[in-house]
Protein backbone atom coordinates (compact mmCIF):
# COMPACT_ATOMS: atom_id res chain seq x y z
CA UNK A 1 5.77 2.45 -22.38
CA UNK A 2 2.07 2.27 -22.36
CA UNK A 3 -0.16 1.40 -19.19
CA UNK A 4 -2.80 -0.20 -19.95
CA UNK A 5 -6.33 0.97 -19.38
CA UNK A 6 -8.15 -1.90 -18.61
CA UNK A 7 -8.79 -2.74 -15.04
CA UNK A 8 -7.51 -5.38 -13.07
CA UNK A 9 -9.81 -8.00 -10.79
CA UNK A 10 -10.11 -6.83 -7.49
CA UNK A 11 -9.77 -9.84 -4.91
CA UNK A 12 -8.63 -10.71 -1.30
CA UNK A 13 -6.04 -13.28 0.61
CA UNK A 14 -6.08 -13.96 4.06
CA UNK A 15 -5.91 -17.72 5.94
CA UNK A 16 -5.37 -18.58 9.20
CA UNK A 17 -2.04 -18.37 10.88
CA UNK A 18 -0.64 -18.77 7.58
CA UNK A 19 0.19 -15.01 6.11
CA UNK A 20 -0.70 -14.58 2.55
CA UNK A 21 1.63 -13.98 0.57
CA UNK A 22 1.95 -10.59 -0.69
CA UNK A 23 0.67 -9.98 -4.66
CA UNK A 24 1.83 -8.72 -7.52
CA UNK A 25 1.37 -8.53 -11.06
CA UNK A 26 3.64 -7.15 -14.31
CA UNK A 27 7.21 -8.74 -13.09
CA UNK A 28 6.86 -10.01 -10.04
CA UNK A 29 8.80 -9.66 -6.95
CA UNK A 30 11.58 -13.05 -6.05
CA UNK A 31 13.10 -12.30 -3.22
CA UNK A 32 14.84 -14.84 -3.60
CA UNK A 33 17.65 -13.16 -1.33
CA UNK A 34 20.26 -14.63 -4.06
CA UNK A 35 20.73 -11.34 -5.95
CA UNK A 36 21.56 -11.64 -9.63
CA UNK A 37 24.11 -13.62 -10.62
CA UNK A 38 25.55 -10.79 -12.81
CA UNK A 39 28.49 -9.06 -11.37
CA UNK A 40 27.35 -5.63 -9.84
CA UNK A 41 28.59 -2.28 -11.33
CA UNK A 42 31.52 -1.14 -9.12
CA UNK A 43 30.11 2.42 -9.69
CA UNK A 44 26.60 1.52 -8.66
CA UNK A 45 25.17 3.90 -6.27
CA UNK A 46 21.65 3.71 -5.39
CA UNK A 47 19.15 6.08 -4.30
CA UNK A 48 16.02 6.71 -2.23
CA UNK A 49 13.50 9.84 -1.89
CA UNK A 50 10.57 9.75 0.79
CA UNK A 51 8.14 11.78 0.69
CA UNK A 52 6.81 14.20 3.80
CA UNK A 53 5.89 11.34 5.98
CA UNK A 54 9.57 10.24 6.41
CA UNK A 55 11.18 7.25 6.97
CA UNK A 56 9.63 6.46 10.42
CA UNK A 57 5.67 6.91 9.10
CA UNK A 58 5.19 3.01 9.97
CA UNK A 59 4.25 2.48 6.36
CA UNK A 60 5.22 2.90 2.23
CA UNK A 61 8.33 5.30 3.43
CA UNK A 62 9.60 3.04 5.87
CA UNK A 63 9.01 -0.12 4.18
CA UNK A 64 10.74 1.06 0.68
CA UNK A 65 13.63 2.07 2.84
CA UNK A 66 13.70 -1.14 4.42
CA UNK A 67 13.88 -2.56 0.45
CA UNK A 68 16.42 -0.25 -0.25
CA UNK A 69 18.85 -0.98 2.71
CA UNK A 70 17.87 -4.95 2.61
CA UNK A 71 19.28 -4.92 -1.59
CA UNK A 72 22.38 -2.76 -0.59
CA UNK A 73 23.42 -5.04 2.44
CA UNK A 74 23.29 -8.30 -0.04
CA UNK A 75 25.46 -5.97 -2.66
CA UNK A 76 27.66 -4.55 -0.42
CA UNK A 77 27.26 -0.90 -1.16
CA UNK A 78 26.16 2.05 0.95
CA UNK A 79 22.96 3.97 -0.81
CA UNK A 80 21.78 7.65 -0.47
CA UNK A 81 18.75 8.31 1.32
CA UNK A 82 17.06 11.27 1.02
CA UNK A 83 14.34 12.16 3.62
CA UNK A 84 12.06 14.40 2.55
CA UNK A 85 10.92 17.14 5.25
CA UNK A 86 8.28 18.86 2.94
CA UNK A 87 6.60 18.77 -0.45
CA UNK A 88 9.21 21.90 -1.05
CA UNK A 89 12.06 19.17 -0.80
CA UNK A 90 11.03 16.58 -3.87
CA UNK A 91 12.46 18.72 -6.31
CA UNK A 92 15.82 19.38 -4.71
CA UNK A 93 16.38 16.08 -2.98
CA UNK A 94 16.34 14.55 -6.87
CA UNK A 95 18.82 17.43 -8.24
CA UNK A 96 21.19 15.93 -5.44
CA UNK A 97 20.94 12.53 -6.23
CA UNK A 98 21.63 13.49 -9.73
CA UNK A 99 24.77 15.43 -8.60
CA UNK A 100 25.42 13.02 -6.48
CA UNK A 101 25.92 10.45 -9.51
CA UNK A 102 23.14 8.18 -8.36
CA UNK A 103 22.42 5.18 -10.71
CA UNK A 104 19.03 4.50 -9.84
CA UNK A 105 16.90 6.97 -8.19
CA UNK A 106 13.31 5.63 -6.08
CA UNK A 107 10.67 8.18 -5.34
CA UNK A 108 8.64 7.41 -2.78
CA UNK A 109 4.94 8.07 -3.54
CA UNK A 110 2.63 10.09 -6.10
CA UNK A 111 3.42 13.57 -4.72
CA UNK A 112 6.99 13.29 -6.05
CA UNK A 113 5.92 12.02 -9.41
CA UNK A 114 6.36 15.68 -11.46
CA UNK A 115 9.68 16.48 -10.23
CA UNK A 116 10.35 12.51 -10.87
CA UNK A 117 9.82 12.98 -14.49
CA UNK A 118 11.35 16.00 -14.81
CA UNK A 119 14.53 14.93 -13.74
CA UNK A 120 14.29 12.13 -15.21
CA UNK A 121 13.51 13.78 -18.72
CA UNK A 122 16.73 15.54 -17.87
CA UNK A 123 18.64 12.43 -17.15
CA UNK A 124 17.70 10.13 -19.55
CA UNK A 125 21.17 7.65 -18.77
CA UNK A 126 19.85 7.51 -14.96
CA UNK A 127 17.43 4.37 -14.50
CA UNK A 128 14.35 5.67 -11.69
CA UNK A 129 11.17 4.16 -10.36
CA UNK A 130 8.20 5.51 -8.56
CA UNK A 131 6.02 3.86 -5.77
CA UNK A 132 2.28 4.03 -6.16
CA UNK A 133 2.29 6.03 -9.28
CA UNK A 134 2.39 5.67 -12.77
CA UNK A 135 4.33 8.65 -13.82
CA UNK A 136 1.81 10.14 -16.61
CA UNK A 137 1.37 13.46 -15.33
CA UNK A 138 -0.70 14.28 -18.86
CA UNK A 139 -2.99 11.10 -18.12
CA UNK A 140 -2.44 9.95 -21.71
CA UNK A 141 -1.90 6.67 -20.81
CA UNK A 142 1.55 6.39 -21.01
CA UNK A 143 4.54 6.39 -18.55
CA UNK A 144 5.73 9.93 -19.13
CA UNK A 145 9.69 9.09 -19.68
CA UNK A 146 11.00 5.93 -20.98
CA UNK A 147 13.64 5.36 -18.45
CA UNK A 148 11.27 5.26 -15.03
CA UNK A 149 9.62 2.05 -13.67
CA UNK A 150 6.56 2.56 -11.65
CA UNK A 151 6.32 0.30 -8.70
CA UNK A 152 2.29 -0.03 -8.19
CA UNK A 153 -0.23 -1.88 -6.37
CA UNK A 154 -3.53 -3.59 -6.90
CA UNK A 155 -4.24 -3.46 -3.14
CA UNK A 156 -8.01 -3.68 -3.38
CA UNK A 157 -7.46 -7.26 -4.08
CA UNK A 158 -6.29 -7.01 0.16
CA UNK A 159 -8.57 -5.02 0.99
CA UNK A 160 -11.01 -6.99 0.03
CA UNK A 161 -10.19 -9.38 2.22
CA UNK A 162 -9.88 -6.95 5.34
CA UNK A 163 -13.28 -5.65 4.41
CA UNK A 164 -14.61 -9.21 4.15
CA UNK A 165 -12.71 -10.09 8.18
CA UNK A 166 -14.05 -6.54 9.54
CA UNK A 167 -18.02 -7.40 8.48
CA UNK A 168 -17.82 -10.46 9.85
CA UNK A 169 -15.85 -8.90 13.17
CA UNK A 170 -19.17 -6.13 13.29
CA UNK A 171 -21.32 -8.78 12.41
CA UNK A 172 -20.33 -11.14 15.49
CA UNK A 173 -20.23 -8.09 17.71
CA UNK A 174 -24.22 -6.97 16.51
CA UNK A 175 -22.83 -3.23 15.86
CA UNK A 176 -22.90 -4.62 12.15
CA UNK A 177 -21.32 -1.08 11.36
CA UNK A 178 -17.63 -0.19 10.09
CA UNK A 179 -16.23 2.92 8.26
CA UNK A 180 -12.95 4.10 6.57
CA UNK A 181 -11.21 7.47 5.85
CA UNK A 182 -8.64 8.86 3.73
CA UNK A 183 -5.53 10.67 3.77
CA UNK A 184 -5.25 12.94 0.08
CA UNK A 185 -8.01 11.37 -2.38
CA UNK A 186 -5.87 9.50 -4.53
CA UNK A 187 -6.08 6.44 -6.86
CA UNK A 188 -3.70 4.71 -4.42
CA UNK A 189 -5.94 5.58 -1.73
CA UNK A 190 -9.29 5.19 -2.63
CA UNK A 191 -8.06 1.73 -4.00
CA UNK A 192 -8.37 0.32 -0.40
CA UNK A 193 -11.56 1.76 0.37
CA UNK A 194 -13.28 0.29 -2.92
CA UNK A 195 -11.62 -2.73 -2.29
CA UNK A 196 -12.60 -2.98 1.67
CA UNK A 197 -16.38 -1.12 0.38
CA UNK A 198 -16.68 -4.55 -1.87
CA UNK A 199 -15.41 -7.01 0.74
CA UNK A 200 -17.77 -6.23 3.02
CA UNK A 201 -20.79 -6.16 0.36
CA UNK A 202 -19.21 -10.15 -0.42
CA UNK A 203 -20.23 -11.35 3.60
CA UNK A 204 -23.43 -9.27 3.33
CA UNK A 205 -24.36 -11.23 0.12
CA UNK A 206 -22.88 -14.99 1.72
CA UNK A 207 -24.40 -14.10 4.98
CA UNK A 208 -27.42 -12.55 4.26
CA UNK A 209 -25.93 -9.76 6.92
CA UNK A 210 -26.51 -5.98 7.01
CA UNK A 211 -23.10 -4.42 7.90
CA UNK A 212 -22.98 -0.85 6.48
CA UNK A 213 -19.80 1.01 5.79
CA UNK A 214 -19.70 4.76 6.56
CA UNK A 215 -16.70 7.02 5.01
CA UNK A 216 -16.43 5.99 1.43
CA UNK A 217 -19.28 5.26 -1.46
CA UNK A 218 -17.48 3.26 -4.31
CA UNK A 219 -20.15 4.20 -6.70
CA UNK A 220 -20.06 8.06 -5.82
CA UNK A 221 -16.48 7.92 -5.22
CA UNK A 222 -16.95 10.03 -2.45
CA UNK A 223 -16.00 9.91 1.36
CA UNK A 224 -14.47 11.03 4.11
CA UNK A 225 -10.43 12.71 3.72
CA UNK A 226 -8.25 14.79 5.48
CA UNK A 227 -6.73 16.44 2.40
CA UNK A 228 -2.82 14.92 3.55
CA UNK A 229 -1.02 12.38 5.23
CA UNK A 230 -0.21 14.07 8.47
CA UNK A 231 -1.20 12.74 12.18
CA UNK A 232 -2.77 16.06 13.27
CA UNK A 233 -6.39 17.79 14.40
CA UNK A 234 -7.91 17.19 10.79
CA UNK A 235 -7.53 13.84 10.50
CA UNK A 236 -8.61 12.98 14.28
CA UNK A 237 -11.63 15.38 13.74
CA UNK A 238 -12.12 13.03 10.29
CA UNK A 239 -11.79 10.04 12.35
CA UNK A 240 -14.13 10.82 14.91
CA UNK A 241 -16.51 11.45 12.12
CA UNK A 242 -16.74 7.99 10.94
CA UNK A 243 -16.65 6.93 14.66
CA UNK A 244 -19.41 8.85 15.61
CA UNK A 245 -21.58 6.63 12.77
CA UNK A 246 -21.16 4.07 15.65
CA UNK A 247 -18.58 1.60 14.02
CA UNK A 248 -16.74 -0.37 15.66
CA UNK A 249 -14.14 -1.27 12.90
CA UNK A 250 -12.14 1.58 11.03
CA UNK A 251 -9.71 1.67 8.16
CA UNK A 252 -7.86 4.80 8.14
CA UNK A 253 -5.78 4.74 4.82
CA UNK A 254 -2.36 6.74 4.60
CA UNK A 255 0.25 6.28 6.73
CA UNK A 256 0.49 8.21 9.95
CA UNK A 257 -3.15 9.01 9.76
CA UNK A 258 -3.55 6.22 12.12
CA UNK A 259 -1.96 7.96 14.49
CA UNK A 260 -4.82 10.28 14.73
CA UNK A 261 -7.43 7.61 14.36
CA UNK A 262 -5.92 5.48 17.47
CA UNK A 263 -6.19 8.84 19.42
CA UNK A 264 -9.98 9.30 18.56
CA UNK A 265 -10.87 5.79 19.15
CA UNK A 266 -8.57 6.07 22.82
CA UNK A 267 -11.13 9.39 23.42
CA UNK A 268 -14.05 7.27 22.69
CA UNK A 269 -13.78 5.00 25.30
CA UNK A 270 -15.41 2.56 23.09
CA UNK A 271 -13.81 -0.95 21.60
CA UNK A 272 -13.17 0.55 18.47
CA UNK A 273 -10.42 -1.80 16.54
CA UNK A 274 -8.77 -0.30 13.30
CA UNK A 275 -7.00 -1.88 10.72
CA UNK A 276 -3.21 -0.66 9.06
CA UNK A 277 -2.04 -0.44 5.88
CA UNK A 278 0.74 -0.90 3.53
CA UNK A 279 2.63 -2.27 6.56
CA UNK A 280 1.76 -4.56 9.16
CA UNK A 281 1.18 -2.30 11.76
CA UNK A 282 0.98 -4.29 14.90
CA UNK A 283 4.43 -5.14 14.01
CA UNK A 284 5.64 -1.90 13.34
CA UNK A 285 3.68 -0.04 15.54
CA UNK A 286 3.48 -2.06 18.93
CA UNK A 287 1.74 1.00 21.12
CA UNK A 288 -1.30 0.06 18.43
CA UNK A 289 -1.51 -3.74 18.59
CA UNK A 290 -4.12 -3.64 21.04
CA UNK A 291 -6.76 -2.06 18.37
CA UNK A 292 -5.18 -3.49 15.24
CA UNK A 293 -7.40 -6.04 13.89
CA UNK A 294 -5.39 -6.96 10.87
CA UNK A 295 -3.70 -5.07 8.26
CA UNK A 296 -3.66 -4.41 4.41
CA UNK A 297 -0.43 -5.28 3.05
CA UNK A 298 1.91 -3.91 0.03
CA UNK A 299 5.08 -5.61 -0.71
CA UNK A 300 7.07 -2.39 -1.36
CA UNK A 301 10.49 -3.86 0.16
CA UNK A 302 10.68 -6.80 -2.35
CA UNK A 303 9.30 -4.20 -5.30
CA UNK A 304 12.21 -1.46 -4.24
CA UNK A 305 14.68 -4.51 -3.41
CA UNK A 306 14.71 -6.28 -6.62
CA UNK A 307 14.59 -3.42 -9.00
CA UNK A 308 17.75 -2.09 -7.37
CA UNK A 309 19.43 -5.29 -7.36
CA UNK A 310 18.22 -5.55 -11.10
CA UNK A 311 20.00 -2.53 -11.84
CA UNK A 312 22.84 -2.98 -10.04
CA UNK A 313 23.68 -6.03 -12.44
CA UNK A 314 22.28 -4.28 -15.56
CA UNK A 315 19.26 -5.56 -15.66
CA UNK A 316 16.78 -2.43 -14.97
CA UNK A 317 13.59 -2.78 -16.77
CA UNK A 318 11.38 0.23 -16.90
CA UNK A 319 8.31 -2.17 -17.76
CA UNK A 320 5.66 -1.44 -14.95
CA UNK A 321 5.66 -3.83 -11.85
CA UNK A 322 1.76 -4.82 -10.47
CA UNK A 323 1.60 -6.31 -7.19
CA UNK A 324 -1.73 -8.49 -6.87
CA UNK A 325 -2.85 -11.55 -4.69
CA UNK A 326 -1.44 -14.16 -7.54
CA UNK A 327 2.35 -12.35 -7.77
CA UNK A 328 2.04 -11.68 -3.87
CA UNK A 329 2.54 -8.30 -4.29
CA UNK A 330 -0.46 -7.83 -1.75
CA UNK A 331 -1.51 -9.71 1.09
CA UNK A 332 -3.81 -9.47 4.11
CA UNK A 333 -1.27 -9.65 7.72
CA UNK A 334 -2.10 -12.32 10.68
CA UNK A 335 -4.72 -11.21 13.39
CA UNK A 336 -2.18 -11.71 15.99
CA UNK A 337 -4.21 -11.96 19.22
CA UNK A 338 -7.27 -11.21 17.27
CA UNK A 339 -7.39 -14.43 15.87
CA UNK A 340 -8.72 -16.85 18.81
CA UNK A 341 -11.65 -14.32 18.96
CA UNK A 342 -12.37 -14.41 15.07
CA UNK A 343 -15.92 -16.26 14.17
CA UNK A 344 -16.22 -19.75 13.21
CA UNK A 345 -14.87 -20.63 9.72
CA UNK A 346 -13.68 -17.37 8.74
CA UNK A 347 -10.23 -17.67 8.10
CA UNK A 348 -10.94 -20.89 6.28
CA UNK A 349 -14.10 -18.61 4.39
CA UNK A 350 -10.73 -15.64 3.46
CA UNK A 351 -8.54 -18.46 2.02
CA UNK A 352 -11.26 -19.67 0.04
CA UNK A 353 -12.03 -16.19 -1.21
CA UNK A 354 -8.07 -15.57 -2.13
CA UNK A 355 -7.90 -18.92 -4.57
CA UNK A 356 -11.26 -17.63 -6.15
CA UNK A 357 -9.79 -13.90 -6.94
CA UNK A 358 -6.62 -15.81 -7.92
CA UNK A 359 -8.35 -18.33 -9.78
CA UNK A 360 -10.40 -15.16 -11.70
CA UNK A 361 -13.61 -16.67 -9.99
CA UNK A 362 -14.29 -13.60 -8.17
CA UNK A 363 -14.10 -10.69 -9.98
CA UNK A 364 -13.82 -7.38 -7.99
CA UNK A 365 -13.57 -4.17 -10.09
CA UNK A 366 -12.35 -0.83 -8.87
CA UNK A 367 -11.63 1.96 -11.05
CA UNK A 368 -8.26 3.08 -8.32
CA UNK A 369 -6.77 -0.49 -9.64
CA UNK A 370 -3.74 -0.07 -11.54
């Protein structure tokens, strides 16, 4: 299975109260809720991994576990889930599910992508996929066993949009300042910060505005990370960092990390509003609603859901599935109570934006995009 190499258009989607859909690309996402029409494997069991954050992280864990339990309720069938406690677990968790006799074993994230293959290697009759990674541990371009299907996302083409909303937020406010931080410095990290970098360089160019970004250089490729995805002192200490550049929009990327940025912003007294990601986090995360601005959204729940109702009828595919603004495999959340106080025209100016990315109009490039 080869991945290929040349890099998809960056874009954005957003408008009004109207949710964009989420975007993908590669075989997109139905949820159609109908299942196939294929009669499901009486000896199907399914299987799920997290990784460290666990299943409550308010973001890719939780969401692919709500995936997994949505397709198992419309098939009847009870799944395993594995919750992962440390990076020491990945390896074991998947020699369970093997002994186990799962059918189709998810991994949840990049970290688990070595002990992925291996096992799958080893189990070459088992059908797996893999969230946010591709699953070529010797970067040669290719998925690194024939029988996994990585579930990835082109979320710049959201983030894009988010950066785009938080200029024009700074801008109205005069602090014409926002910033961004990272969990581990990963492709399916850094993709939202190039994504939100070039966003906000799009309403500095239609505005003729000034709104810097602190915390992340696309060009360099270098910003401000916490080296994991826990909610601890580092990645408060890495929040207030980007807070003390005066901005009064943040987008801290990898799950609980917002955890730690809603505490620094709390000590700062300040009207600091962050945005979420992967999930939408006002939702999930009601103490936060109050400082969420909007958030940067990856349909992992359809992704996980219809690959495990595809292989519960037989129908697995192990060709690589691209969420992007067209397949709605991405998408940009409401503003919730944010959205009475947004300027003038901007909603209208995002859903304008998302048909031009869609269209191919706008071409945003970010070497993170899958």
């Amino acid at each position: 299975m080869t991945i290929s190499t040349t890099k998809k258009l960056l874009g954005a989607t957003v408008a009004a109260g109207v949710i964009f859909a989420l975007a993908g690309c590669g075989q997109a996402p139905t949820d159609s809720g109908s299942g196939s029409e294929k009669p499901v494997d009486s000896d199907f069991l399914p299987c799920l991994i997290s990784d460290a954050g666990g299943w409550n992280d308010k973001s890719f864990n939780q969401s692919a576990k709500e995936g997994m339990d949505a397709a198992a309720e419309e098939l009847d069938i009870k799944p395993l889930e594995f919750e992962s406690a440390n990076d020491n677990d990945y390896a074991p968790n998947l020699e369970t599910a093997v002994s186990e006799g799962c059918s189709l074993i998810v991994s949840v994230g990049f970290k688990l992508s070595a002990a992925t293959v291996e096992s799958a290697l080893a189990n070459p009759e088992i059908d797996y996929a893999i969230i946010d990674d591709w699953a070529d541990n010797d970067f040669d371009g290719n998925v690194d066993a024939p029988n996994i299907k990585p579930l990835v996302f082109d979320t710049a083409q959201a983030a894009y949009l988010g950066g785009y909303a938080s200029a024009a937020w700074s801008a109205q406010s005069g602090v014409n300042k926002v910033g961004t931080f990272g969990g581990m410095q990963i492709p399916s990290v850094a993709v939202f910060m190039d994504g939100y970098q070039l966003g906000v360089e799009k309403y500095n160019e239609d505005k003729s505005a000034s709104v810097q970004v602190f915390g992340w250089d696309a060009a360099t490729q270098k910003g401000s990370f916490t080296g994991g995805f826990d909610a601890n002192d580092t990645a408060k200490q890495t929040a207030q960092g980007v807070l003390d550049q005066g901005v009064d929009v943040i987008l801290p990327v990898g799950g609980p990390v917002y955890q730690s940025a809603a505490a620094a912003i709390a000590d700062s007294g300040k009207d600091t509003l962050m945005l979420g990601v992967d999930s939408d986090l006002a939702v999930a995360d009601p103490s936060v609603a109050d400082i969420t601005l909007v958030s940067i959204m990856k349909a992992i729940d359809v992704a996980v859901k219809d690959a495990t109702i595809a292989a519960a009828a037989g129908d697995f595919d192990p060709a690589p599935y691209v969420g992007t603004l067209e397949n709605e495999g991405v998408k940009l959340s409401g503003f919730g109570d944010f959205e009475s106080q947004l300027p003038d025209g901007l909603l209208d100016e995002l859903a304008e934006l998302q048909k031009q990315i869609i269209a191919g109009d706008i071409t945003v490039e970010s070497e993170n995009s899958p």
